[in-house]
Protein backbone atom coordinates (compact mmCIF):
# COMPACT_ATOMS: atom_id res chain seq x y z
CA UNK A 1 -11.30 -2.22 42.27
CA UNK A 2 -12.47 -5.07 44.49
CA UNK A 3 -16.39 -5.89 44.11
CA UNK A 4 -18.08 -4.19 46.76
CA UNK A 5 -19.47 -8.36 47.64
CA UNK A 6 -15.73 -8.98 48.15
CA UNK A 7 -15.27 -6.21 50.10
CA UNK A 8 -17.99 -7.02 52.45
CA UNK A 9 -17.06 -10.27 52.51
CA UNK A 10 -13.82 -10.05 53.49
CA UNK A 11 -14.99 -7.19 56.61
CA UNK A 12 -18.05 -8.79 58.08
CA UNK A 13 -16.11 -10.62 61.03
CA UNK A 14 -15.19 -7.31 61.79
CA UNK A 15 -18.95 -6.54 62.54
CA UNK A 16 -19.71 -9.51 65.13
CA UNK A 17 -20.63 -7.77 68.14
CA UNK A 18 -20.01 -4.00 67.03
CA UNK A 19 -23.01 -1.84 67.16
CA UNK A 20 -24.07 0.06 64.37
CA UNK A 21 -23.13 3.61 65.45
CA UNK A 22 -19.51 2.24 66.84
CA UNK A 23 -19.20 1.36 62.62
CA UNK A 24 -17.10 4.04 60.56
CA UNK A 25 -17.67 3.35 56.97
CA UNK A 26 -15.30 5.05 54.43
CA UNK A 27 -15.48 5.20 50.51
CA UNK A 28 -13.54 5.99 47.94
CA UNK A 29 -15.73 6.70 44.60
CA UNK A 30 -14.78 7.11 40.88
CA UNK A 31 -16.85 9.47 38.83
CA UNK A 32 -16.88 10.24 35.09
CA UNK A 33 -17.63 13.27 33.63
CA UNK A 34 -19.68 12.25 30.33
CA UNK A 35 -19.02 16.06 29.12
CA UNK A 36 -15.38 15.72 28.70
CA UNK A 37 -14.58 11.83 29.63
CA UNK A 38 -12.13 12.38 32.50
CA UNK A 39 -12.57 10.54 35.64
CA UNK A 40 -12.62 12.02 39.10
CA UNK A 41 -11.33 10.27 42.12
CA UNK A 42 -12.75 11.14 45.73
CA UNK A 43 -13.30 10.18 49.28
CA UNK A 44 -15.90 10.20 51.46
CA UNK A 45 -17.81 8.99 54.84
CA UNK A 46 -21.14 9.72 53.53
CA UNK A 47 -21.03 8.30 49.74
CA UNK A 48 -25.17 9.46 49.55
CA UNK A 49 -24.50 13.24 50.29
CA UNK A 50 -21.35 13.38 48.69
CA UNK A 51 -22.68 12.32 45.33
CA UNK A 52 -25.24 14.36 45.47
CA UNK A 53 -23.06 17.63 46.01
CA UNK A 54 -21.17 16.69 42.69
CA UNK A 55 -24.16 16.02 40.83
CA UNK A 56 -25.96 19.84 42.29
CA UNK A 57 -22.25 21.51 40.85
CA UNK A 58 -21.46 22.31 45.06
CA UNK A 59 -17.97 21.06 44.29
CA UNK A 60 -15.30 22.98 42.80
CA UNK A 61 -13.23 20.52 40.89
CA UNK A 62 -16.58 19.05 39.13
CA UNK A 63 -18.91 21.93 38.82
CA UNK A 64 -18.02 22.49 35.58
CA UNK A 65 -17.75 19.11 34.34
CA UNK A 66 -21.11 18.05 35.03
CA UNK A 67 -22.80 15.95 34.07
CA UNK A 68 -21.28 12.88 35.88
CA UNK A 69 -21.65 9.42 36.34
CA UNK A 70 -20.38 7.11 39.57
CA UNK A 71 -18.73 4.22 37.96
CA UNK A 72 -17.55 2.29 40.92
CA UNK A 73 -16.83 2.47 44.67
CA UNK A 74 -15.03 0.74 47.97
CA UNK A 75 -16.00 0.63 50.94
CA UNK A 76 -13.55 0.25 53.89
CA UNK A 77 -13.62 0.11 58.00
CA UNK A 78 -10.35 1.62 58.15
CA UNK A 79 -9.32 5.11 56.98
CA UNK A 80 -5.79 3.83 56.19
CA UNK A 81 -6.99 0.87 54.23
């Protein structure tokens, strides 16, 4: 994964002129559960809420792997990035 610097970097032309609701912000997260060491790979537009549904056991497919650690994330403009 890129730095999230490098990521901004590379997008903050994009934000010349663009208001701040206009922005859609997408991330894509990796989490590790330190009860069985497998990592989980999601996506989000709200990386804050998100995280904390894994870490309350709201999601499914990491309920019962809890607990968990975020070990990196993107961020991109674009969906389709």
């Amino acid at each position: 994964m890129r730095p999230l610097k490098s990521a901004i970097a590379e997008n903050i032309n994009c934000l010349n002129g663009i208001r701040h609701s206009e922005i859609s912000m997408h991330f894509v997260y990796i989490l590790i559960s330190l009860k069985d060491k497998k990592f989980y790979v999601g996506m989000t537009g709200n990386l804050k809420e998100r995280l904390k549904q894994h870490y309350e056991g709201v999601v499914f497919s990491t309920r019962s792997r809890r607990p968990l650690k975020l070990i990196g994330y993107e961020v991109y403009f674009e969906k389709h990035e």
